[in-house]
Protein backbone atom coordinates (compact mmCIF):
# COMPACT_ATOMS: atom_id res chain seq x y z
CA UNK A 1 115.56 153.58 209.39
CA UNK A 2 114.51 155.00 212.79
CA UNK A 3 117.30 153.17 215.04
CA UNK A 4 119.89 154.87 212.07
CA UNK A 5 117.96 158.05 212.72
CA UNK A 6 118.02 157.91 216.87
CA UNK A 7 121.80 156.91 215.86
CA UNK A 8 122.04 160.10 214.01
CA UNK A 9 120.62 162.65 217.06
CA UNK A 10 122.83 160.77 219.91
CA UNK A 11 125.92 161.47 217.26
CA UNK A 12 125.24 164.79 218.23
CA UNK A 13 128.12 166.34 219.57
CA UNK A 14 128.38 169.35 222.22
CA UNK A 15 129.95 172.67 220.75
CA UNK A 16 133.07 173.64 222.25
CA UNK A 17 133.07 177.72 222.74
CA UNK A 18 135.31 178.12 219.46
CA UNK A 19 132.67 176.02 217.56
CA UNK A 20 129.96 178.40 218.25
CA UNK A 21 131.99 181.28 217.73
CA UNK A 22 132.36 179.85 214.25
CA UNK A 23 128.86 178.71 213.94
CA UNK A 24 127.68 182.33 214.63
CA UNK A 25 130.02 183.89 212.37
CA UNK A 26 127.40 184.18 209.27
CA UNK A 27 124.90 185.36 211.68
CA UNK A 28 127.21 188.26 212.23
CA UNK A 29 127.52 189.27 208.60
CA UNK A 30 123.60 188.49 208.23
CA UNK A 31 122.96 191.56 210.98
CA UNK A 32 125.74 193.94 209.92
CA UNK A 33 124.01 194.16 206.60
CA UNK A 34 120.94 194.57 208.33
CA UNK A 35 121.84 197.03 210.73
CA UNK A 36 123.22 199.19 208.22
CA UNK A 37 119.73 199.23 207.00
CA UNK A 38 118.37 199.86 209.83
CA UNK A 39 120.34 202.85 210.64
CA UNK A 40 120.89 204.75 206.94
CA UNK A 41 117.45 203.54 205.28
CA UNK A 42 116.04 206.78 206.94
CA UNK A 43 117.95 209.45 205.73
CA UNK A 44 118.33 208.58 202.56
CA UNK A 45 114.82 207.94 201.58
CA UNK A 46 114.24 211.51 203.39
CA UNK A 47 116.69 212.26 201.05
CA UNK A 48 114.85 211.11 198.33
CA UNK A 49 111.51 212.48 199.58
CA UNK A 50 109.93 210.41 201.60
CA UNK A 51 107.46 211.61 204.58
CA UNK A 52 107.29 209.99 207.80
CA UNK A 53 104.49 207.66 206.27
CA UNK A 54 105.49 206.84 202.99
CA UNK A 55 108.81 205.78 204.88
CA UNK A 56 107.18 204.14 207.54
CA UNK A 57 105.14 202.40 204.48
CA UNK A 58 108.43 201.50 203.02
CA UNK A 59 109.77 199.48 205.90
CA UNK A 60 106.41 197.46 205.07
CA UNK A 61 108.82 194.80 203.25
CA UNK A 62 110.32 193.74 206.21
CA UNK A 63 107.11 192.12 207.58
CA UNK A 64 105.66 191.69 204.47
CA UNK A 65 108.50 189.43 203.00
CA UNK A 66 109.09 188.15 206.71
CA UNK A 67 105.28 186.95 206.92
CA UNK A 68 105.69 184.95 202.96
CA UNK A 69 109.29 183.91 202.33
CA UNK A 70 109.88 182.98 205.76
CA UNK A 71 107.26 180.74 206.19
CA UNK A 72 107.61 179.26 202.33
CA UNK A 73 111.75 179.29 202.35
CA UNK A 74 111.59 177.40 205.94
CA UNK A 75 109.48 174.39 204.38
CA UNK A 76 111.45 174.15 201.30
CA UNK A 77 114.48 174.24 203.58
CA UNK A 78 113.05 171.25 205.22
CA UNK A 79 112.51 169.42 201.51
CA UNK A 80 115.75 170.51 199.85
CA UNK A 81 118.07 167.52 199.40
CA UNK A 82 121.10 168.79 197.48
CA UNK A 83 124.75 167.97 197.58
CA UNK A 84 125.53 171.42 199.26
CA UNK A 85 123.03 170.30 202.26
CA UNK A 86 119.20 171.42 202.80
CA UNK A 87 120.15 175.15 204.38
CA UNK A 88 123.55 176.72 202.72
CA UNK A 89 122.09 176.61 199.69
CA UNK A 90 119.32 179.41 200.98
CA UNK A 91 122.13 181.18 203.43
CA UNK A 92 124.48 181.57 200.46
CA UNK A 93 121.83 182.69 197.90
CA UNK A 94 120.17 184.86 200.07
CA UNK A 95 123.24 186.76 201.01
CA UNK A 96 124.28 187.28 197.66
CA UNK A 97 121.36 188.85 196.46
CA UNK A 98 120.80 190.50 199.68
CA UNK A 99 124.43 192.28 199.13
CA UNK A 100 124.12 193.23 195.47
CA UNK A 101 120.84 195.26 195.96
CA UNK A 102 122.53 196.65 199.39
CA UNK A 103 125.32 198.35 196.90
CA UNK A 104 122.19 199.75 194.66
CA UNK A 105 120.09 200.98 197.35
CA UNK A 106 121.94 204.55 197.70
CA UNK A 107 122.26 204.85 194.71
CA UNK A 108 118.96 204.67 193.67
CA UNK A 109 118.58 208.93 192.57
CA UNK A 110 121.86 208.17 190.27
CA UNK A 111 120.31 205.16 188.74
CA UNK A 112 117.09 206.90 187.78
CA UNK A 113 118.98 209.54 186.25
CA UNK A 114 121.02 206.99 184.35
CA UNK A 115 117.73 205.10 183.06
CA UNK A 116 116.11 208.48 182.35
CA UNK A 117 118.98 209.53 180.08
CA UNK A 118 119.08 205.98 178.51
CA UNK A 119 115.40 206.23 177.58
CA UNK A 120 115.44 209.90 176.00
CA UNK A 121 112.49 210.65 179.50
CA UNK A 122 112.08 212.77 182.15
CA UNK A 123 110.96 210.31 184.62
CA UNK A 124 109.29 211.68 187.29
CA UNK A 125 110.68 212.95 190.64
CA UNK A 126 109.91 210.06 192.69
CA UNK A 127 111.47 207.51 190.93
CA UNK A 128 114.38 207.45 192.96
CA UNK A 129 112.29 206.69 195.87
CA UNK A 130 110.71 204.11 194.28
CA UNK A 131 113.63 202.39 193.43
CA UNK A 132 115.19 203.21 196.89
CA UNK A 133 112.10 200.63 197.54
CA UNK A 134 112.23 197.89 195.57
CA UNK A 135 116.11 197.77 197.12
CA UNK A 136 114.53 197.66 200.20
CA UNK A 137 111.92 194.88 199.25
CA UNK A 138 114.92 192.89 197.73
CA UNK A 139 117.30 193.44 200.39
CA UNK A 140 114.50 192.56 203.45
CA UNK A 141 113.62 189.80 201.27
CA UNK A 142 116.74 188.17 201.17
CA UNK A 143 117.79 188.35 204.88
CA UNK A 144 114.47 186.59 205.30
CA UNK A 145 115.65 183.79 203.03
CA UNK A 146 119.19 183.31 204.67
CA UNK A 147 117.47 184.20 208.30
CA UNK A 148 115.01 181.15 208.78
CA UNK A 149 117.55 178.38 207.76
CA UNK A 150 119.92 179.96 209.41
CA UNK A 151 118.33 179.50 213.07
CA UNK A 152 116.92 175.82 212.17
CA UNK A 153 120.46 174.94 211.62
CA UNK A 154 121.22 175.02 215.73
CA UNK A 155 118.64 171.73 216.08
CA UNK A 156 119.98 170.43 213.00
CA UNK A 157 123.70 170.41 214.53
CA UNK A 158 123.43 171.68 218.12
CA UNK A 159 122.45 169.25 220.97
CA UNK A 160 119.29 170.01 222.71
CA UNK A 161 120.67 170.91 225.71
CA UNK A 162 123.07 173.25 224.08
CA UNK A 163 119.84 175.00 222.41
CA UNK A 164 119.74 178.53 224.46
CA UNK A 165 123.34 178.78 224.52
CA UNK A 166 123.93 178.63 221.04
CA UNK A 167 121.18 180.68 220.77
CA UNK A 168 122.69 183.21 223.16
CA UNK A 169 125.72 183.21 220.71
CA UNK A 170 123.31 184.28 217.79
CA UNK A 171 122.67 187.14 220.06
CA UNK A 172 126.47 187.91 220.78
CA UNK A 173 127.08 187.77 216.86
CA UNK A 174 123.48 190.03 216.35
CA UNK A 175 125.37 192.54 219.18
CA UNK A 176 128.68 192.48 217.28
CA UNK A 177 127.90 192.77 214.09
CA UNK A 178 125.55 195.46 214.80
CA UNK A 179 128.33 197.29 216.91
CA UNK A 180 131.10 197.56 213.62
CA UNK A 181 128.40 198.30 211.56
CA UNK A 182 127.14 201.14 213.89
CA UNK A 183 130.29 201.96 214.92
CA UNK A 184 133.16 202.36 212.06
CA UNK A 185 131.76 205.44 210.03
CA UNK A 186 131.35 207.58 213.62
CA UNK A 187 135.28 205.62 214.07
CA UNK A 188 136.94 206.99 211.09
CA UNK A 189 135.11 210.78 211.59
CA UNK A 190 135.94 211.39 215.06
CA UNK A 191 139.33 209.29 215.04
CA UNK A 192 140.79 209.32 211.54
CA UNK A 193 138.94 212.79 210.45
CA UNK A 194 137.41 210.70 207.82
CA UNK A 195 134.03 211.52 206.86
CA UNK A 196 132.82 207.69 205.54
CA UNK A 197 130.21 207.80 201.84
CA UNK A 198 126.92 206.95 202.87
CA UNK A 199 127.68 204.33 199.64
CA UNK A 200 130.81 202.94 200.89
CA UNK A 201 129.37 201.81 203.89
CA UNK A 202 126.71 200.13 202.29
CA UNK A 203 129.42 197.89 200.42
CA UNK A 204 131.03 197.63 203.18
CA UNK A 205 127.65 196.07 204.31
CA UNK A 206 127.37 193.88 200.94
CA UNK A 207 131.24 192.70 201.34
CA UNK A 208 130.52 191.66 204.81
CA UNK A 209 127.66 189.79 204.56
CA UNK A 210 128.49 187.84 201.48
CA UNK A 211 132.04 186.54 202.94
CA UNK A 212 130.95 185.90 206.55
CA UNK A 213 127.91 183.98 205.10
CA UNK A 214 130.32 182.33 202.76
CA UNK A 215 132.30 181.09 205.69
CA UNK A 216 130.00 179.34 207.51
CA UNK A 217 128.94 177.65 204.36
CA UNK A 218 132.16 176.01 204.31
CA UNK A 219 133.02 175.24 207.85
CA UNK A 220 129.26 174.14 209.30
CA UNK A 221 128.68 170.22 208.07
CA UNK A 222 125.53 169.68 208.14
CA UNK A 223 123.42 166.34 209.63
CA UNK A 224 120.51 165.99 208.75
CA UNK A 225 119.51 161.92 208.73
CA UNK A 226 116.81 162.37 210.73
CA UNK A 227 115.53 165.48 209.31
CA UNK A 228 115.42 163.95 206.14
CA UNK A 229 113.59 161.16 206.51
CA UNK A 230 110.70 163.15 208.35
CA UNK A 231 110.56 165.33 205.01
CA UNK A 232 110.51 161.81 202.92
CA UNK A 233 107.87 161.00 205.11
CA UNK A 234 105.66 164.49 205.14
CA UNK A 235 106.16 164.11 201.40
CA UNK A 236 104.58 161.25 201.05
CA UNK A 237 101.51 162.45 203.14
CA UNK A 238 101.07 165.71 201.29
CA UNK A 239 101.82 167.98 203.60
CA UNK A 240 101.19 171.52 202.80
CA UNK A 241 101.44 174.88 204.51
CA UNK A 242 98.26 174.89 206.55
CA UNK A 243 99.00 171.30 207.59
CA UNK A 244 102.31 172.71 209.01
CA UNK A 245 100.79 175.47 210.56
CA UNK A 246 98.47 172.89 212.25
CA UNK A 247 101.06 170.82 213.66
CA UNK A 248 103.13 173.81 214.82
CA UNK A 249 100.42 174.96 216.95
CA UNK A 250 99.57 171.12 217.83
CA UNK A 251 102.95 170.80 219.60
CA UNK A 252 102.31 171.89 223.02
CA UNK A 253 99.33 174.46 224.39
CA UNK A 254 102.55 176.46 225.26
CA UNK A 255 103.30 177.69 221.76
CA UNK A 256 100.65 180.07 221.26
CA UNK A 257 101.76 181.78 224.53
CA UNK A 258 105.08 182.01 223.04
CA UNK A 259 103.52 183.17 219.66
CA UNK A 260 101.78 185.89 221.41
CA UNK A 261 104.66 187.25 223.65
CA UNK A 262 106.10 187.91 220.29
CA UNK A 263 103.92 189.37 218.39
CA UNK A 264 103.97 192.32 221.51
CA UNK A 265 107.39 192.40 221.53
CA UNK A 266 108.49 192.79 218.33
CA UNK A 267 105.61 195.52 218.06
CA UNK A 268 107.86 197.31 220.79
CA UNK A 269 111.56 196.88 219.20
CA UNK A 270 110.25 197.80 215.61
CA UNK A 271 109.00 201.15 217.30
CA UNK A 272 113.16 201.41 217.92
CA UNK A 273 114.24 200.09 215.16
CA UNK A 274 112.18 201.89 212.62
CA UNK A 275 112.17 205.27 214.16
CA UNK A 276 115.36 205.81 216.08
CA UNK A 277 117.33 207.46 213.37
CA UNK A 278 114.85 209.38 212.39
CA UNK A 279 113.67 210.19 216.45
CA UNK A 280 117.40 211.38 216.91
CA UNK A 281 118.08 213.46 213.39
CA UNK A 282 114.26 215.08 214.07
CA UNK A 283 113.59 215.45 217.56
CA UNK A 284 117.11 214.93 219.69
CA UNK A 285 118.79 217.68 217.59
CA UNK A 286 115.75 219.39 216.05
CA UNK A 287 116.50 219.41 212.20
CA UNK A 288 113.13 220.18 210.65
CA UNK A 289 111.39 217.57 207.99
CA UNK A 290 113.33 218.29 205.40
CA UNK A 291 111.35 215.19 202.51
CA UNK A 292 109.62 218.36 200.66
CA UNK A 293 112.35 221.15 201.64
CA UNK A 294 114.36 222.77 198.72
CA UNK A 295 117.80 222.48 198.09
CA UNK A 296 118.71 225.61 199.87
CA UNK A 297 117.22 224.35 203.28
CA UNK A 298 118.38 220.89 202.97
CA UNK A 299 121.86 222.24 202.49
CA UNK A 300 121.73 224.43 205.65
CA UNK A 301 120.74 221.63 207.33
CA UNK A 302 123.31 218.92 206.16
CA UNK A 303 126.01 218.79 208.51
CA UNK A 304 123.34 218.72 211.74
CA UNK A 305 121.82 215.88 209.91
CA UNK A 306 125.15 214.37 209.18
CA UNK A 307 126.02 214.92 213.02
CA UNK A 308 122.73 213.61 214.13
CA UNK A 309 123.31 210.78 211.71
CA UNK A 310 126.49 209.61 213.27
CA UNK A 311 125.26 210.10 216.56
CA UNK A 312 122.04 207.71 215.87
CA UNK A 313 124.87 204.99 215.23
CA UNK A 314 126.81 205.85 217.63
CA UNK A 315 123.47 204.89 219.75
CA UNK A 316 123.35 201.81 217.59
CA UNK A 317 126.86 200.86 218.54
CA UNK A 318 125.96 201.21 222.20
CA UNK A 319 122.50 199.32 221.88
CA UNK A 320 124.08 196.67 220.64
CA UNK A 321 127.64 196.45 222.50
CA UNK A 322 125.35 196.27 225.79
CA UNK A 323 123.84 192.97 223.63
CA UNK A 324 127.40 191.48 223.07
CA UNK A 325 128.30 192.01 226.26
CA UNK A 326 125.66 190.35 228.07
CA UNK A 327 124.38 187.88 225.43
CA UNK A 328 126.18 184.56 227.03
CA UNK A 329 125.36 185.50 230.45
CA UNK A 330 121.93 185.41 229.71
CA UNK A 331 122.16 182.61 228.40
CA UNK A 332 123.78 180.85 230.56
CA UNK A 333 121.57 182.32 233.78
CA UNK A 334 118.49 180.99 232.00
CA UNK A 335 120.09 177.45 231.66
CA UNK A 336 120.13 177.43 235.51
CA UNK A 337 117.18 179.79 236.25
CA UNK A 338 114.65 179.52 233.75
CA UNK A 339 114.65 181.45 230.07
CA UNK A 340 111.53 182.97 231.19
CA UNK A 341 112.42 184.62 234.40
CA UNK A 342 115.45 185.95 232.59
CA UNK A 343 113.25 187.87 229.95
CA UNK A 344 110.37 188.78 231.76
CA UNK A 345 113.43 191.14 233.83
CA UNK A 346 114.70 192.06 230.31
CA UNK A 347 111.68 193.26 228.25
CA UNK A 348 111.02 195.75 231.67
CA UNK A 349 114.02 196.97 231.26
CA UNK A 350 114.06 197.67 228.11
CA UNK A 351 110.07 199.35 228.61
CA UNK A 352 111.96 201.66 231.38
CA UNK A 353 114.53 202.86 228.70
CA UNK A 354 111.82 203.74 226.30
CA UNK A 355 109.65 205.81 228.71
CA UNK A 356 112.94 207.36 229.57
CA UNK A 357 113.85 208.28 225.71
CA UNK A 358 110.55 209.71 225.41
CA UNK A 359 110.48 211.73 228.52
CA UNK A 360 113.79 212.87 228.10
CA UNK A 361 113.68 213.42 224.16
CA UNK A 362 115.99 216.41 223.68
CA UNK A 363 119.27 215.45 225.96
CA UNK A 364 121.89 213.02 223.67
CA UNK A 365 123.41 212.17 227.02
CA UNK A 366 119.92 211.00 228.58
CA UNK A 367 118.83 209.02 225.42
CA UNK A 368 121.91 207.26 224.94
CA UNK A 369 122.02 206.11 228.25
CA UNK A 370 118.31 204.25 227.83
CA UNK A 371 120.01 203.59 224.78
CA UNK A 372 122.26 201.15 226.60
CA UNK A 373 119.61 200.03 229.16
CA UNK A 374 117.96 198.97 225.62
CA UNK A 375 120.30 196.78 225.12
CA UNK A 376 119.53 193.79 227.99
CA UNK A 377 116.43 193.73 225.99
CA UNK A 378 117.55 193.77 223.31
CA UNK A 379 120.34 190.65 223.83
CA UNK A 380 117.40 188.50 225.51
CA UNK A 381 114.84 189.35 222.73
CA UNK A 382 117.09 187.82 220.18
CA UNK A 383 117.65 184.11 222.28
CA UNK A 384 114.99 183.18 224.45
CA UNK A 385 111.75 183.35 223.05
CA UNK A 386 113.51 180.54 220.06
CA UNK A 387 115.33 179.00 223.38
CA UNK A 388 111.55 178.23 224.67
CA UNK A 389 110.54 177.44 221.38
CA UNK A 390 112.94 175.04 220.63
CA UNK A 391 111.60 172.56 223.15
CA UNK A 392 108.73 171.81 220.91
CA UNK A 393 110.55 171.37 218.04
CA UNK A 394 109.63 168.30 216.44
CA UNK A 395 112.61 166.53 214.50
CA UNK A 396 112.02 167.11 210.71
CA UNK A 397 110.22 170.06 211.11
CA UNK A 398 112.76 172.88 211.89
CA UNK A 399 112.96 175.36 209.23
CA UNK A 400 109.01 175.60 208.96
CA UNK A 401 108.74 175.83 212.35
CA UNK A 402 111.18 178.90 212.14
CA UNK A 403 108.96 179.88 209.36
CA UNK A 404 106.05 180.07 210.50
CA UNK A 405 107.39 181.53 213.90
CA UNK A 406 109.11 184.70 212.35
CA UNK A 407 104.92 185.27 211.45
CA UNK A 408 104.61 186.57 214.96
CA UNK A 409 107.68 188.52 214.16
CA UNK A 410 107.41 190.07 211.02
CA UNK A 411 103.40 190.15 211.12
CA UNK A 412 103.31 192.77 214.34
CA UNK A 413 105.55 194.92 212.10
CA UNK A 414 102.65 195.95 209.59
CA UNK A 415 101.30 197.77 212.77
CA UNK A 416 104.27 199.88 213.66
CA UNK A 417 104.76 200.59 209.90
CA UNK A 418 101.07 202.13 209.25
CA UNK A 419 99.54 203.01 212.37
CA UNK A 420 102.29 204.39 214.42
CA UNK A 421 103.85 206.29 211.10
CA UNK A 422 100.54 207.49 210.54
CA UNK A 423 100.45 208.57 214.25
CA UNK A 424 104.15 210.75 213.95
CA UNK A 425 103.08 212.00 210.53
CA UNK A 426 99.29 213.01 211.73
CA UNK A 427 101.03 214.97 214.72
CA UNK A 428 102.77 217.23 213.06
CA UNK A 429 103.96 221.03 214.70
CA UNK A 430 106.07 223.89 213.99
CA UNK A 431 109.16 224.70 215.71
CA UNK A 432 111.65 227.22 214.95
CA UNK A 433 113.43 225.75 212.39
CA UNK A 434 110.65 224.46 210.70
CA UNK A 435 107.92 221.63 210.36
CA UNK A 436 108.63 218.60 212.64
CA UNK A 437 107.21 215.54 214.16
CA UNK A 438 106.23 213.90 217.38
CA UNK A 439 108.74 210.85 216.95
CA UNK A 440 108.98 209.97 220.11
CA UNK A 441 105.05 208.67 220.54
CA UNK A 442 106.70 205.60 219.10
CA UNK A 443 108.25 205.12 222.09
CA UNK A 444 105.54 205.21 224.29
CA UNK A 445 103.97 202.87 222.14
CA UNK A 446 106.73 199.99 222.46
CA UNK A 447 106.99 200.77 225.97
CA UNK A 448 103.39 199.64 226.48
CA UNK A 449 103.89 196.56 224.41
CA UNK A 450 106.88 195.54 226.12
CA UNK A 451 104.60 195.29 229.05
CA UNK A 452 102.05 193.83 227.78
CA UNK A 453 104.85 191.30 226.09
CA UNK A 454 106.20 190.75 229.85
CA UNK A 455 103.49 189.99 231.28
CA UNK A 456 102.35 187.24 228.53
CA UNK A 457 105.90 185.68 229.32
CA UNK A 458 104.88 185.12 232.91
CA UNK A 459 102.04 183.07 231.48
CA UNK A 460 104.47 180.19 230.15
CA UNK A 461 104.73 177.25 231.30
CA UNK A 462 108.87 175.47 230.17
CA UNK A 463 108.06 172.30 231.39
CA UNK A 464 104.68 171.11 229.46
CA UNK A 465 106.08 169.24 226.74
């Protein structure tokens, strides 16, 4: 069995650069559906009456699912013997459900409304929100489920030495993906004079996800010989979620370090991610809190919002086009330089652009520009830490290894969804139009954990396998 499995790694084949095009092509759908609800999750829970806490609260299911299904869905990846293969099975589902609970999610006032006037009662007026929610939950759930299979497929398929690049091209299709889904509402407004439904473009989202996802499905063959007979064996010897956690950490001394970098990072680009919309609507163009405002101010303030709004993606687009741009040559100047030298240069960049948001809070021009200078980050964030991981992969353990790594990923989260939403909502003040927040402490925060995140990096050591 082990010379067929040795026979089974060596069959590995390098990807041509149209084979990892393709192979990244879910990936793409995967964060355009995501991005969308990054961006528009925001105002339409304002919209529905949330305060900068109960949202930041909210965007708790994105660790909180991370932290359990990633973990759990990565092991049973690992187990699943099926005639559609031990991963599309997870990427398909995933993205199905994923996409029908992205077309409820703004609708979520109309459908308590509907299910009040079904039942004959008034429910009360935060029921939308709390559907709004459990969309979230579901939606953040699901990406989790489709996510972690989805990366252990590149050392189920991709050579080893092939491992950064093709995670490189995850970034590129994270960048992309992110760009059109930033980027076509603010398209058809300012070039077609077509002002996009907030709903539409979260089917647009749903459409996009399910197809793309569908796609690799079909053209990505899995091979998995070797894979599988690890799992046979780790069947037969019981093993369990602690004892995986065990052996991840048994690996190499190296993978704590790499653990730790990020758990700081993603601390940093979830004080972005979380709060940018919100940072530009609130404190780049000054419209007031408007979660308890009446209908009278709300209205007076829509089409600021609404510019703000398509300015935020407009950001987004940029963020993320810097990503595309740059993702391969990263990649490919860490396969002769080191992944670690590459992202240590990165995450300060990206800790420069935050300081510069925040100091610099009320000029669009200014913030977009760090906006861009985000980007490098951003593009290096999303392929080398897994590029250092995967050299301490052991074969047969991939998708729990994935698992248990997007811990230190979704886990930091909790943080920036309590105590830094608690910090923007505690400091409130009054400006002229009204009530606002400080929304760009969360800046300062990520800055400082981007540091702290660089500096851990230095700390690494490649070689000690």
């Amino acid at each position: 069995m082990n010379s067929e499995a040795n026979t089974d790694e060596n069959a590995l084949k390098p990807f041509t650069t149209t084979q990892l095009l393709n192979f990244c092509l879910g990936f793409f759908g995967l964060q355009f559906a995501w991005q969308m609800r990054i961006i528009l999750s925001g105002p339409v829970t304002e919209g529905l009456g949330a305060s900068p806490f109960i949202y930041g609260l909210i965007w708790l299911a994105g660790p909180f699912t991370g932290m359990v299904v990633q973990p759990i869905i990565g092991i049973l990846s690992d187990k699943t013997k099926s005639v559609f293969g031990r991963r599309r099975p997870y990427l398909l589902g995933g993205a199905i459900i994923a996409s029908v609970a992205l077309w409820l999610f703004p609708n979520s006032g109309n459908i308590s409304g509907i299910i009040s006037n079904f039942a004959g009662v008034n429910l009360p007026v935060w029921s939308g929100l709390f559907i709004a929610a459990i969309m979230i939950w579901i939606i953040d759930a699901c990406i989790n489920i489709a996510q972690g299979p989805y990366r252990a497929l590149i050392p189920d398929v991709v050579p080893q030495e092939q491992h950064s690049l093709a995670n490189s091209y995850i970034s590129l299709s994270i960048g992309l993906g992110s760009v059109v889904a930033a980027g076509v509402a603010p398209f058809l407004k300012y070039v077609c004079k077509y002002d996009m439904p907030v709903v539409w473009q979260f089917v647009m989202a749903a459409l996009t996800f399910t197809l793309a996802m569908l796609w690799t499905c079909i053209t990505i063959k899995e091979k998995s010989t070797v894979n599988i007979e690890n799992t046979e064996e780790r069947e037969a010897n019981g093993e369990n979620f602690l004892q995986s956690l065990k052996n991840f950490f048994s690996n190499s001394p190296e993978i704590p370090k790499i653990c730790l970098l990020q758990f700081f990072t993603w601390i940093g680009m979830m004080c972005l991610l979380i709060y940018f919309t919100n940072f530009a609507i609130h404190t780049v163009y000054g419209v007031p809190d408007l979660s308890q405002a009446d209908e009278e101010t709300k209205a007076l303030f829509s089409k600021l919002s609404t510019k703000a709004t398509y300015y935020s993606q407009i950001c987004f687009a940029i963020f993320n086009l810097i990503c595309f741009l740059i993702a391969i040559p990263i990649g490919k100047i860490a396969e002769k330089t080191g992944n670690k030298r590459v992202h240590i240069v990165c995450l300060l960049s990206m800790a420069v652009a935050y300081l510069g948001m925040g100091l610099l809070k009320t000029s669009p021009l200014a913030v977009g520009i760090f906006m861009a200078l985000s980007g490098i980050g951003w593009a290096s964030v999303c392929a080398l830490p897994f590029a250092m991981l995967s050299k301490f992969i052991k074969k047969g353990t991939e998708g729990s290894v994935m698992g248990i790594f997007n811990i230190f990923i979704a886990g930091p989260q909790v943080f920036v969804c309590t105590l830094v939403a608690w910090i923007i909502n505690k400091f409130a003040f009054t400006s002229d139009t009204g009530i606002n927040h400080h929304w760009e402490y969360s800046f300062f925060i990520g800055a400082v954990m981007l540091i702290i995140a660089a500096l851990i990096t230095k700390t690494i050591n490649e070689n000690n396998n």
